[in-house]
Protein backbone atom coordinates (compact mmCIF):
# COMPACT_ATOMS: atom_id res chain seq x y z
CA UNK A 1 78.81 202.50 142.92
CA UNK A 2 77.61 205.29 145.19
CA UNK A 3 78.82 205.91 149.01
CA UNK A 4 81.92 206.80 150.35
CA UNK A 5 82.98 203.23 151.79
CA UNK A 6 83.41 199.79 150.30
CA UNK A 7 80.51 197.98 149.79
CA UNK A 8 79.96 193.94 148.73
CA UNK A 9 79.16 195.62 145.73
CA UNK A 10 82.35 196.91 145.33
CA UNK A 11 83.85 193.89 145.92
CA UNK A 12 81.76 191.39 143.14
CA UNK A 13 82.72 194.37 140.51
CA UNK A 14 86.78 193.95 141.01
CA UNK A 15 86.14 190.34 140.05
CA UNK A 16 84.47 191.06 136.94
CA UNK A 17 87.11 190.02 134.46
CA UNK A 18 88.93 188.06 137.00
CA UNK A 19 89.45 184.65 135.18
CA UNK A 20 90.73 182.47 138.16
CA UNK A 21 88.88 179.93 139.73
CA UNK A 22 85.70 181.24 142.49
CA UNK A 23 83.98 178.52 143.38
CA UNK A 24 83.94 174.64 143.34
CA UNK A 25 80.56 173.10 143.63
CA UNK A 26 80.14 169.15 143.80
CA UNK A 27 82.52 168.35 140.46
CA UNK A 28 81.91 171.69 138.82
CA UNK A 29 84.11 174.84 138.62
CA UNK A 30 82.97 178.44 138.39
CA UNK A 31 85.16 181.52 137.70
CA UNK A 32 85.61 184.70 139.40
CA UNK A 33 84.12 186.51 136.29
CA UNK A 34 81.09 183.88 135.80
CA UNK A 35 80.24 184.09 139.22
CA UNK A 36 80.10 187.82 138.95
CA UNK A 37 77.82 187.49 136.02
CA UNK A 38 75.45 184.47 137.71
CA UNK A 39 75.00 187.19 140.46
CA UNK A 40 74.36 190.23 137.51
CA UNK A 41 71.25 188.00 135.94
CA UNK A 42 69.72 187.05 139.50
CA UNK A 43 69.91 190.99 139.78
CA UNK A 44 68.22 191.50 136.85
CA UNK A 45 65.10 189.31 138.03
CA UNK A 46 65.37 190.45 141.57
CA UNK A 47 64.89 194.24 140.03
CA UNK A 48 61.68 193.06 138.36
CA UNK A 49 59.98 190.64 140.86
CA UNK A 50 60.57 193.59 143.93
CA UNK A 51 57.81 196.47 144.59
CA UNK A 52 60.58 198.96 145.37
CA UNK A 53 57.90 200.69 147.55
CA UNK A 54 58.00 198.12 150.03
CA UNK A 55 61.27 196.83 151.74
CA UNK A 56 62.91 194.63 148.72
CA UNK A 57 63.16 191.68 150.98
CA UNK A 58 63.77 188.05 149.38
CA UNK A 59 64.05 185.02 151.53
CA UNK A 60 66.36 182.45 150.73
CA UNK A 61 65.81 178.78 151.64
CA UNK A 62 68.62 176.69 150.18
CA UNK A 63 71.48 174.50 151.73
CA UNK A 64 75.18 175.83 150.51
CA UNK A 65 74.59 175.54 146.60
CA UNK A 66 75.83 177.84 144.14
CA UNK A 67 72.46 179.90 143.55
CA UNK A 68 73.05 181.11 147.37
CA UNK A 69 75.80 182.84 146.59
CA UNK A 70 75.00 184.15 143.54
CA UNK A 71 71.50 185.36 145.51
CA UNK A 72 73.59 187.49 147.97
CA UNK A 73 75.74 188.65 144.92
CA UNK A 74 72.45 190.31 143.48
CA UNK A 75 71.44 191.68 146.03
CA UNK A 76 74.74 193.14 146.35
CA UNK A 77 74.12 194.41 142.82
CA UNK A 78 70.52 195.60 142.98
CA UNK A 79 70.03 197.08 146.66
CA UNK A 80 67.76 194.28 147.80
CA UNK A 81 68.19 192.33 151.04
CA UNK A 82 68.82 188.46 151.33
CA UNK A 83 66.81 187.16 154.00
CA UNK A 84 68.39 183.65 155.45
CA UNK A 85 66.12 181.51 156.01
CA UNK A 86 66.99 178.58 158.40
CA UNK A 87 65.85 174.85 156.99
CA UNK A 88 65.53 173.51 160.45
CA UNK A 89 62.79 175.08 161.29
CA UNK A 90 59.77 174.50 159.27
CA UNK A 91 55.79 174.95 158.63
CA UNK A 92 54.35 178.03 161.12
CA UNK A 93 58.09 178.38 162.21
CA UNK A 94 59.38 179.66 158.94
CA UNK A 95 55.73 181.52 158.44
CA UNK A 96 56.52 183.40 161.35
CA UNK A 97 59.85 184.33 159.82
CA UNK A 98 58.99 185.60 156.30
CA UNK A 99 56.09 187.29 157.73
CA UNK A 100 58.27 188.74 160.62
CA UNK A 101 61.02 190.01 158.12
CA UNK A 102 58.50 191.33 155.15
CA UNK A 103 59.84 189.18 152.52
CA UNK A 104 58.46 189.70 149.13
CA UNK A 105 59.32 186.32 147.76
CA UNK A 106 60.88 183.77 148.49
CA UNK A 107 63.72 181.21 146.30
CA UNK A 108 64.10 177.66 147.93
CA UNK A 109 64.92 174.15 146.06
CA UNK A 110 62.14 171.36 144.83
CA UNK A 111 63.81 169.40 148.04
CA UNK A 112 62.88 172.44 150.42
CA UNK A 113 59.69 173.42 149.55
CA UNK A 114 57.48 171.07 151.37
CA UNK A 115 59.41 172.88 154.49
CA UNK A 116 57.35 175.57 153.73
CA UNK A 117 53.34 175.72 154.29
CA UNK A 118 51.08 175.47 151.43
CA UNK A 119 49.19 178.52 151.82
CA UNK A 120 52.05 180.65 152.48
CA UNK A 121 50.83 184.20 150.89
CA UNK A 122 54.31 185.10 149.16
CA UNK A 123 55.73 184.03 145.25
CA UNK A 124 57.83 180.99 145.95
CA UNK A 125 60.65 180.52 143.05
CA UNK A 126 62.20 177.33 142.89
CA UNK A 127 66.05 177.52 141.45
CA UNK A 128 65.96 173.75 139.84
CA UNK A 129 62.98 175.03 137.98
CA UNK A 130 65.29 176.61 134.72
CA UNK A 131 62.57 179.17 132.96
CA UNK A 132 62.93 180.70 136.62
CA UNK A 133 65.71 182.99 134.99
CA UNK A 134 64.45 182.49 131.35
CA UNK A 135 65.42 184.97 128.81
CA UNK A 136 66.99 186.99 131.64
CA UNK A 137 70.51 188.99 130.51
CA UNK A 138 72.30 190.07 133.19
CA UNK A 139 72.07 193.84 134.95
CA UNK A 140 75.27 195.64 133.98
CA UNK A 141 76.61 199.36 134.06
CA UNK A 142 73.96 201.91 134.07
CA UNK A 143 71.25 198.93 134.20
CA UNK A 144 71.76 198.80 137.61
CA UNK A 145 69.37 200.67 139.78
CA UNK A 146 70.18 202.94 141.95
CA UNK A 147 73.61 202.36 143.07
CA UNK A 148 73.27 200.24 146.29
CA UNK A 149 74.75 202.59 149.28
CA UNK A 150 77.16 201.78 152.09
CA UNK A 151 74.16 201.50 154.33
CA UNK A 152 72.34 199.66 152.41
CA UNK A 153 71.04 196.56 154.28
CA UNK A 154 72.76 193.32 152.69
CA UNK A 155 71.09 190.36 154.65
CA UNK A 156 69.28 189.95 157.71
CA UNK A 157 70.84 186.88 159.66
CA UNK A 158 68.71 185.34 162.31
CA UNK A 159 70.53 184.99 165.65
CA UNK A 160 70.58 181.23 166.44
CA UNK A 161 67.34 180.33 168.40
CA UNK A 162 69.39 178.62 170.86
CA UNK A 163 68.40 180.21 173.83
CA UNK A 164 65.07 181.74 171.90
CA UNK A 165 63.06 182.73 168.80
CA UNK A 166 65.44 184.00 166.53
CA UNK A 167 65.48 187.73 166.03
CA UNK A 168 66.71 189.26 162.37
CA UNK A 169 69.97 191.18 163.07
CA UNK A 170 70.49 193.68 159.91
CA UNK A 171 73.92 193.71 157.93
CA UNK A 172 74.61 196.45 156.57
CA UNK A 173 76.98 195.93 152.48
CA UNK A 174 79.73 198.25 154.23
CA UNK A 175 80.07 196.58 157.40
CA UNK A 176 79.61 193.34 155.32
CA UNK A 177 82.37 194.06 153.16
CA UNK A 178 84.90 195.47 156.17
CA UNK A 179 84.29 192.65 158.14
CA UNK A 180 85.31 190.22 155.32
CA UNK A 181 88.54 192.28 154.34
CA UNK A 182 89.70 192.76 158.17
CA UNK A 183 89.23 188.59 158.29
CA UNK A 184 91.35 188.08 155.09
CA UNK A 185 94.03 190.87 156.26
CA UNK A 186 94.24 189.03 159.91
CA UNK A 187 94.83 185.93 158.32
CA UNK A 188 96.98 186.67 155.59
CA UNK A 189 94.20 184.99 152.84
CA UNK A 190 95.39 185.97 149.15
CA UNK A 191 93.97 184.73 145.80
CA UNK A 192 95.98 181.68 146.11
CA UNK A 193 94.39 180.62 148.92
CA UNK A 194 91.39 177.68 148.99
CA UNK A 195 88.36 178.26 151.52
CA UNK A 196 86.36 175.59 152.39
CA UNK A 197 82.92 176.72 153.17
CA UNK A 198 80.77 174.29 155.23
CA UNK A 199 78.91 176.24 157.66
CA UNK A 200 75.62 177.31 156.35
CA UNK A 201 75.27 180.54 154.41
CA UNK A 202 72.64 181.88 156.07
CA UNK A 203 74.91 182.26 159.13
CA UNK A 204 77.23 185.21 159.30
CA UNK A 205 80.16 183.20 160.01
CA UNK A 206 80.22 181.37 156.24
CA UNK A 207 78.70 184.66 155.05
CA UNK A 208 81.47 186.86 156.75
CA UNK A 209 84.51 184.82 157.87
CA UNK A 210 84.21 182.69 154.36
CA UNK A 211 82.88 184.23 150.99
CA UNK A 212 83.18 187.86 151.63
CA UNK A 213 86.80 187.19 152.73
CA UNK A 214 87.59 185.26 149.96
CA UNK A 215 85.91 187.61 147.79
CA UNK A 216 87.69 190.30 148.94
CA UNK A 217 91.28 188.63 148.16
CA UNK A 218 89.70 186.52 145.01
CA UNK A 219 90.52 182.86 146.86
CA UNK A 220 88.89 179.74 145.67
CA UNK A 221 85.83 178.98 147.59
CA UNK A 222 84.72 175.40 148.21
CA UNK A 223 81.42 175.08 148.40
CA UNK A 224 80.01 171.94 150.75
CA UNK A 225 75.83 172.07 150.76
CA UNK A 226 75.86 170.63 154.37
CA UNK A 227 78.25 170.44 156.96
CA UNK A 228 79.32 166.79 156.92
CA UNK A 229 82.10 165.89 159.47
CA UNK A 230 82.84 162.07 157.71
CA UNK A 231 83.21 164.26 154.38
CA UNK A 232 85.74 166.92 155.74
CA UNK A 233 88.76 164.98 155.26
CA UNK A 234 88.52 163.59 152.07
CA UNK A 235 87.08 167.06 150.45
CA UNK A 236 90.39 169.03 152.16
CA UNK A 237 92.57 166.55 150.41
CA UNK A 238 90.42 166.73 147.19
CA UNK A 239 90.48 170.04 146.75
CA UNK A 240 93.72 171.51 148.41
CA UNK A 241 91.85 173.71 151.11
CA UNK A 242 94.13 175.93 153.23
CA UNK A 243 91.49 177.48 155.30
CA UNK A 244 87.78 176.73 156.83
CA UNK A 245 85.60 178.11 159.11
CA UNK A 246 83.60 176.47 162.11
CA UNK A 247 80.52 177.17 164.66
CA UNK A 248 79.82 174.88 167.81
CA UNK A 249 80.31 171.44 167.62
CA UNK A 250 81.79 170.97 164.55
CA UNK A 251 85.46 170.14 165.67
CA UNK A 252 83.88 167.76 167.80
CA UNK A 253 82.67 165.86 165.59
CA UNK A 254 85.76 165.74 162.68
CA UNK A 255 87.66 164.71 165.88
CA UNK A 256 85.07 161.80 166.65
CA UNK A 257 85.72 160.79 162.73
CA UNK A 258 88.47 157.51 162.54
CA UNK A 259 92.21 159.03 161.94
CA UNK A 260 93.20 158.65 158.40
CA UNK A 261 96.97 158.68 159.51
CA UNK A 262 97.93 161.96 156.86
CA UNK A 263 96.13 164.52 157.82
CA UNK A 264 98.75 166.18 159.31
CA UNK A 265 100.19 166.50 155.93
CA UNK A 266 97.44 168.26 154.41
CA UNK A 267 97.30 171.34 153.00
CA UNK A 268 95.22 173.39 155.77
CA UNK A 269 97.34 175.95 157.63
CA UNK A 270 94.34 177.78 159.44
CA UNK A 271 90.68 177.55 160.78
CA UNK A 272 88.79 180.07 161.86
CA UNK A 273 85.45 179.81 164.18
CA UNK A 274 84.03 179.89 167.66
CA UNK A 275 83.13 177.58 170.67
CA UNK A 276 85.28 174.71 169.71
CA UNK A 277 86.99 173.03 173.78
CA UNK A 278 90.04 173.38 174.46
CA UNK A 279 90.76 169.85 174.07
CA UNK A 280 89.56 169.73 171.32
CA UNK A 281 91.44 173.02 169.57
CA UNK A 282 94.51 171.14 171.16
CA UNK A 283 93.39 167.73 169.50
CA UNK A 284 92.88 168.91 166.37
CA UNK A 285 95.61 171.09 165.63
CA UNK A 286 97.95 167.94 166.57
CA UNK A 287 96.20 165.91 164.38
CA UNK A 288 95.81 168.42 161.44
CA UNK A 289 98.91 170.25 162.33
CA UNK A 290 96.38 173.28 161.86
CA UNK A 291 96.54 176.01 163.33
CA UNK A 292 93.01 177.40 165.07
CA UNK A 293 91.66 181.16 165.66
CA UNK A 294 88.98 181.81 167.94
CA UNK A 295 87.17 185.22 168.55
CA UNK A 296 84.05 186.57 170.71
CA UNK A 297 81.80 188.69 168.05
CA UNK A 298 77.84 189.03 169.14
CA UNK A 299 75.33 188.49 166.41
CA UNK A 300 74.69 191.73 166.45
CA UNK A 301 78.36 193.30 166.08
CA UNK A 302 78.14 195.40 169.20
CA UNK A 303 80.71 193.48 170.95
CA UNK A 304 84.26 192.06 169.53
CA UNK A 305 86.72 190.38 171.64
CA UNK A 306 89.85 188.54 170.51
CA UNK A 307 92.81 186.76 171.11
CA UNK A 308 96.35 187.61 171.74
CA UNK A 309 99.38 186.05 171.65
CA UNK A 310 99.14 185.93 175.70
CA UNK A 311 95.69 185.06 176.09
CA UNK A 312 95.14 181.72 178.26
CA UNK A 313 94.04 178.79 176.19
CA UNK A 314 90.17 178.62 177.87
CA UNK A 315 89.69 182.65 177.71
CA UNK A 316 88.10 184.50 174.93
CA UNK A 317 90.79 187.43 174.65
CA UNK A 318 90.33 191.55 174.86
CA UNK A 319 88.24 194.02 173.40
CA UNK A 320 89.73 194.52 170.14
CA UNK A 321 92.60 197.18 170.19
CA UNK A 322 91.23 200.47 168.81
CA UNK A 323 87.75 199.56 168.99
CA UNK A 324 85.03 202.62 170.09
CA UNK A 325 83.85 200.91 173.23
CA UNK A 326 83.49 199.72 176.85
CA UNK A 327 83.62 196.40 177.08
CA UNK A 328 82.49 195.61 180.94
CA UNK A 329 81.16 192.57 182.73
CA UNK A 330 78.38 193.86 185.06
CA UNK A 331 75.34 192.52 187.56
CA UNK A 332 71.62 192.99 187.06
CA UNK A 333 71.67 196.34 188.26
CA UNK A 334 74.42 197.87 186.07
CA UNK A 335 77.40 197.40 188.51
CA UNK A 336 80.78 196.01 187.20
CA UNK A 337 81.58 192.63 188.59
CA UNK A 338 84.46 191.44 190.53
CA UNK A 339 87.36 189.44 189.09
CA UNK A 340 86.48 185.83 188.56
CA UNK A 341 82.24 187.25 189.08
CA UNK A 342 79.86 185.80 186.78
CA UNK A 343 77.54 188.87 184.91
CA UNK A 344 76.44 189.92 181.82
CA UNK A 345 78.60 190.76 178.92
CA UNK A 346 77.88 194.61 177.96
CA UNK A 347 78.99 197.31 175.70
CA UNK A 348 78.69 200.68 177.76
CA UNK A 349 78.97 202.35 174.78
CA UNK A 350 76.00 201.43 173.11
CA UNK A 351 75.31 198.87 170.53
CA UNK A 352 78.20 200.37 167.64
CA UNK A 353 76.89 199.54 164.42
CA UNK A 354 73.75 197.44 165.85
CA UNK A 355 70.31 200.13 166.17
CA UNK A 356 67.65 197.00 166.38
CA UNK A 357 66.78 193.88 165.42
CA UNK A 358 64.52 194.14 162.32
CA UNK A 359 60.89 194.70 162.85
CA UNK A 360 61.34 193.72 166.84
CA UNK A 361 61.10 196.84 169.00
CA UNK A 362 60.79 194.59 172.44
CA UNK A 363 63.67 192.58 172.24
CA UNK A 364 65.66 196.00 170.66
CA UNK A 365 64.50 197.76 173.88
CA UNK A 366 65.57 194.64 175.72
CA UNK A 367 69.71 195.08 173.91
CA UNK A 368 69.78 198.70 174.08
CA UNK A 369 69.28 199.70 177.98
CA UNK A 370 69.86 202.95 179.46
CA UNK A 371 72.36 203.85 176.42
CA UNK A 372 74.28 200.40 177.10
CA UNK A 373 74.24 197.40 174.59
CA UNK A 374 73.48 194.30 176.58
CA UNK A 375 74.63 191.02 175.24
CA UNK A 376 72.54 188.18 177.05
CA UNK A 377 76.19 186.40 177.39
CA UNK A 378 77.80 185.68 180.65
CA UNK A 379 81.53 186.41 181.10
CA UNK A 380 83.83 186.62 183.68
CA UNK A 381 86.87 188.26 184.10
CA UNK A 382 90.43 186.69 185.04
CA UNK A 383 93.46 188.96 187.29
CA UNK A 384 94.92 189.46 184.02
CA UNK A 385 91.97 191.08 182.49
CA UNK A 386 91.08 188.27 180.05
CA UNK A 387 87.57 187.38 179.21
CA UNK A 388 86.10 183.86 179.96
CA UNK A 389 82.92 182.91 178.35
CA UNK A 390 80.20 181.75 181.25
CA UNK A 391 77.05 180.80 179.17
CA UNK A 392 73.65 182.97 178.27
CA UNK A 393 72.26 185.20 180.50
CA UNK A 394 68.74 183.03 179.82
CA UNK A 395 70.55 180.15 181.28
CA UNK A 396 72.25 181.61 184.32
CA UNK A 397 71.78 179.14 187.65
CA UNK A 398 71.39 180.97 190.77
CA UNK A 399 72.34 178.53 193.42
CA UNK A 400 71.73 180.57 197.09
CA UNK A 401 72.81 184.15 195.91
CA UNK A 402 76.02 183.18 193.76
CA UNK A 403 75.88 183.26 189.98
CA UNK A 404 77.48 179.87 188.03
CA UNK A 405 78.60 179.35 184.49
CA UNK A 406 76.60 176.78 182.79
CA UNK A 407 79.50 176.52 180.41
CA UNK A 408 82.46 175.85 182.65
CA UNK A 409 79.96 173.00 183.97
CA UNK A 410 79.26 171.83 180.95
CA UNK A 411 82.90 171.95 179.77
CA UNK A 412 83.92 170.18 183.30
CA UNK A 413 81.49 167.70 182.45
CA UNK A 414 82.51 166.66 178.99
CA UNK A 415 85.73 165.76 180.61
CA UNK A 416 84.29 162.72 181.94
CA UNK A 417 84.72 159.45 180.79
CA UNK A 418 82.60 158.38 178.12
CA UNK A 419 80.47 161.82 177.88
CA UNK A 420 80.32 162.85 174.31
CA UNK A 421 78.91 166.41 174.55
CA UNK A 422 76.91 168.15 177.92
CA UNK A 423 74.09 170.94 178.16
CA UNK A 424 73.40 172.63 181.82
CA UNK A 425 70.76 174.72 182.55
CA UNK A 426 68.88 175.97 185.68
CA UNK A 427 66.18 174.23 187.44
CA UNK A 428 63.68 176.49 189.42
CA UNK A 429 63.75 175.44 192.95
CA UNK A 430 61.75 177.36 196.03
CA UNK A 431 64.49 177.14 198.69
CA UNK A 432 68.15 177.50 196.60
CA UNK A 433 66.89 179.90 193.59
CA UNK A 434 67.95 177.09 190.88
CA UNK A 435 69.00 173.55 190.99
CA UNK A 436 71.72 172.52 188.01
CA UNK A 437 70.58 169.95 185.76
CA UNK A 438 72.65 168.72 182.57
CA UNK A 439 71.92 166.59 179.37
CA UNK A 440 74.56 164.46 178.46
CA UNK A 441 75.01 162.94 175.40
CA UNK A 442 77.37 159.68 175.70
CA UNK A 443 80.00 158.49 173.32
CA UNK A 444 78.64 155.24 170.90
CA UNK A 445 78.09 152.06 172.59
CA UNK A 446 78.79 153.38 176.02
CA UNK A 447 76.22 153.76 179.28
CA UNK A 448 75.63 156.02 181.60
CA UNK A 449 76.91 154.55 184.88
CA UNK A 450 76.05 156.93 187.98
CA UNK A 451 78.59 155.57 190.30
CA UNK A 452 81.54 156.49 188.05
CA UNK A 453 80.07 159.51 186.66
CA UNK A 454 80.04 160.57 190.70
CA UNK A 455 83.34 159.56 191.47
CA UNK A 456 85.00 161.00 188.59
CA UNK A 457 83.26 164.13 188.91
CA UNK A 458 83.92 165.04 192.71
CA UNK A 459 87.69 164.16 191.75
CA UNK A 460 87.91 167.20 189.39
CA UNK A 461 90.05 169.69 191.40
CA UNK A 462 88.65 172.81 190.12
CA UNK A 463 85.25 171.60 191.07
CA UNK A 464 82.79 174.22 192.27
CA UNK A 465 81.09 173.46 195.94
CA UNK A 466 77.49 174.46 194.38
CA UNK A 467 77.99 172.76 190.86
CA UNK A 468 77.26 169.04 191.23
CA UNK A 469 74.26 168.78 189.23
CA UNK A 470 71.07 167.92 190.71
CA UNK A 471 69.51 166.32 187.63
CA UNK A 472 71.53 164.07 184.70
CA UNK A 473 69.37 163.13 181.72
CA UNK A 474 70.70 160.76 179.63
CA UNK A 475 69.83 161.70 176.10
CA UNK A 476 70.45 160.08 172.69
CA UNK A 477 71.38 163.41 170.60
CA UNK A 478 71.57 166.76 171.87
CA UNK A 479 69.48 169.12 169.90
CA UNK A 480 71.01 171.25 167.66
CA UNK A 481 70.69 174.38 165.50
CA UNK A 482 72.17 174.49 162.01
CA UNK A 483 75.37 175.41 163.56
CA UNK A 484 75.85 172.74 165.55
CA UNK A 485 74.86 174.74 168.47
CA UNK A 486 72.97 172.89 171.19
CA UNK A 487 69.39 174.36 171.38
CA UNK A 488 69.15 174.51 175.32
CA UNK A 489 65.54 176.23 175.61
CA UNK A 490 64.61 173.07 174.00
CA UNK A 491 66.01 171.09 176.91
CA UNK A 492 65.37 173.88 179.16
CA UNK A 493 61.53 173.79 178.78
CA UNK A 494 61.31 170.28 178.95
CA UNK A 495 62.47 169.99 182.34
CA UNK A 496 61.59 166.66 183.56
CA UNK A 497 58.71 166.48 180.95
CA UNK A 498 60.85 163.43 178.72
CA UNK A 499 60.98 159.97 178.11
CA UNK A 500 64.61 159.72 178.74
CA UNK A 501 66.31 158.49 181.92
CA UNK A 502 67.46 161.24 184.29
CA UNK A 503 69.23 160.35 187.53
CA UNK A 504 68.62 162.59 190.44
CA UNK A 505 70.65 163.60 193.53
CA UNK A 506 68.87 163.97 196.52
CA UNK A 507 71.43 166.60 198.51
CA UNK A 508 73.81 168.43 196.83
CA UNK A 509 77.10 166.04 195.78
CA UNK A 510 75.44 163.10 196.87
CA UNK A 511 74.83 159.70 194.83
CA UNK A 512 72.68 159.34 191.80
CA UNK A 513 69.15 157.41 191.36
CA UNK A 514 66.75 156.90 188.55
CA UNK A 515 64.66 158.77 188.83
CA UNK A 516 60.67 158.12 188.07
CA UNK A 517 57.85 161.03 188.15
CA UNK A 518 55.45 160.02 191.03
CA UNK A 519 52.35 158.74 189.55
């Protein structure tokens, strides 16, 4: 292959006579070598379904089956780009994203389709649907087309649409392939290892953190098509994993799954993700005997922060040793906050290997200011120079001039008894700049009780004087993303606009009443 650094490419040709096992899909086995071929024949009919004069764009609706990763193998192969498309959003949603991304097709399952709207204007291919790839031989040696470069674009992985419409970040195959080999160097993965892939594959963590790294070290990958926290044990002790990968909520959850009494004595050693409490990194890694790694890394790659061995259990590290940039925590206007000030997380060195979202010139301009990548995360900075995560920037609460974390809130009020999971966001109020209101989600068979949930809460000693919220709704599920990620602008542009109870506060700290919209 062509271009001076290692590509994904690169990496599915070393496996090309590799006879160990690749991937274990739902009682079937494939190996290393078969997988490489699977993703050489989906080449082969990406090459002649593409107008090469338009951006070779294919969207990808499918849950974590094997035709996903043999997708993102051919386009590996064949210099097209896998666009991910997310199954929780649906109809004019997902319109708006294969429109927005140029997609010249797109491959989904007979269970996915109706997702999509009937009059969508693009060839839909359906991989349970066999003559899809009839007659098709795989692309091989000089059949390839022209040798996919290290810049050419891999994927394009929505941000999360937590906060807002998602936005297509490109990865480049290089970058791709170098983040997947620095994962598997950091944490020692070898061919021996067994990966356990639950996190969805349109999602750079399961794309990054899970099959490139295994690819690049030829591990086992276990493919689950959903995330399923009742099926984690039982597939670990199946199939002999040894390392995973998370997002959001999903420790959470296992943890809220009845102890089996030996999963300490299971074969995972590490797991690798972001956002998980830490309670609950200390909870699980007692039960599992497990270790957990955590890291910072924007969507876009313009910011990388880790952990060392010194780092404080609730910070998110330093600015990766030897990295080309400036990580600083700043104000609206540029300047660099104090120690423990809440701002917004920037790169003062520009965005690295991020140049724009895809097709988005607005929200690029809105990333790349004045030569500076800005993140949209909060942060704040500790006496020792670690990083704390604060929250996004779209959720900041302004309470009379001074800037508060919606995520040490939210993290001070899932300590409470009884409260499951939180959400806080601001409130727009005339006289204080923002009121705080959270959505609580409560653990099975318990109630919201205001009384206690007061009490408890102004006993917390680290307790901030403005960040009692104002408003508590009581919800039944937090929404979430595919990633277990709570979608806040959901909540957020609600308001009070919901059928579900919400006790208000009339002053600041005082006592909670249901609250009823005046008629």
């Amino acid at each position: 292959m062509s271009g001076d650094l290692h590509t994904v490419a690169h990496l599915l040709l070393e496996r090309s006579e590799d006879e160990r096992p690749g991937l274990i899909f739902e009682g079937h086995t494939l190996l290393w070598h078969e997988l490489v071929t699977e993703a050489a024949v989906r080449a082969r009919f990406l090459d002649r379904a593409l107008d090469r004069r338009r951006p070779a764009h294919v969207g990808v609706l499918l849950e974590n089956v094997p035709d996903h990763i043999h997708l993102l193998g051919a386009a590996a192969l064949c210099g097209a780009t896998v666009v991910g498309l997310n199954p929780t959003r649906r109809g004019a949603e997902l319109a708006r994203d294969i429109a927005h991304t140029d997609c010249q097709l797109v491959v989904t399952s007979s269970d996915l389709r109706p997702l999509l709207p009937d009059d969508l204007d693009v060839p839909v291919h359906l991989v349970d649907e066999p003559q899809w790839l009839y007659g098709l031989s795989p692309l091989r040696g000089n059949d390839l087309p022209a040798a996919p470069k290290a810049d050419h674009t891999l994927a394009l992985l929505f941000t999360s649409g937590s906060t807002s419409a998602p936005k297509a970040v490109p990865r480049s195959s290089a970058t791709a392939a170098s983040a997947g080999e620095k994962i598997a160097t950091g944490f020692g993965l070898t061919a021996d290892d067994v990966a356990y892939c639950q996190m969805p594959l349109f999602h750079g963590n399961a794309l990054l953190a899970c099959w490139i790294a295994s690819l690049s070290v030829g591990a086992t990958i276990v493919l689950r098509r959903r995330f399923s926290a009742s099926g984690f044990v039982d597939d670990i002790r199946r199939h002999g994993c040894t390392f995973f990968t998370y997002v959001g909520r999903s420790i959470q959850y296992v943890l809220a799954q009845p102890a089996q009494g030996d999963e300490a004595t299971l074969s995972l050693r590490m797991g690798f993700g972001t956002e998980a409490s830490v309670a609950d990194r200390t909870a699980f890694e007692e039960r599992f005997g497990c270790r957990l790694m955590e890291s910072y890394g924007s969507s876009e790659s313009a910011i990388v922060i880790v952990r060392t061995p010194d780092t404080p259990a609730e910070a998110l590290g330093v600015p990766r040793p030897g990295d080309d940039s400036d990580i600083a925590i700043v104000d609206a206007d540029g300047n660099a906050c104090a120690v423990g000030e809440v701002g917004e997380l920037v790169n003062r060195n520009g965005g690295g290997p991020f140049t724009g979202y895809y097709n988005n010139p607005e929200a690029t301009a809105e990333r790349l200011r004045n030569g500076w990548f800005w993140s949209g995360d909060l942060a704040w900075k500790d006496a020792d120079g670690f990083f704390h995560f604060a929250g996004r920037s779209d959720d900041r609460i302004r309470v009379d001039g001074e800037n508060l974390s919606p995520e040490l809130i939210a993290r001070l009020l899932e300590r409470l008894s009884g409260i499951a999971a939180a959400a806080v966001y601001p409130m727009a109020d005339p006289a204080t700049g923002d009121l705080v209101m959270a959505a609580v989600e409560m653990e099975p068979g318990v109630e919201f009780d205001p009384q206690r949930f007061h009490a408890e809460l102004h006993a917390q000693p680290d307790l901030g004087t403005k960040w009692p919220p104002t408003w508590i709704r009581v919800v039944d599920a937090l929404p979430l993303t595919a990633n277990n990620k709570i979608r806040v602008s959901e909540l957020r542009s609600e308001g009070l606009e919901t059928n579900d109870p919400i006790w208000h506060a009339a002053s600041r700290g005082g006592l909670y009443q249901l609250w009823a919209p005046a008629s």
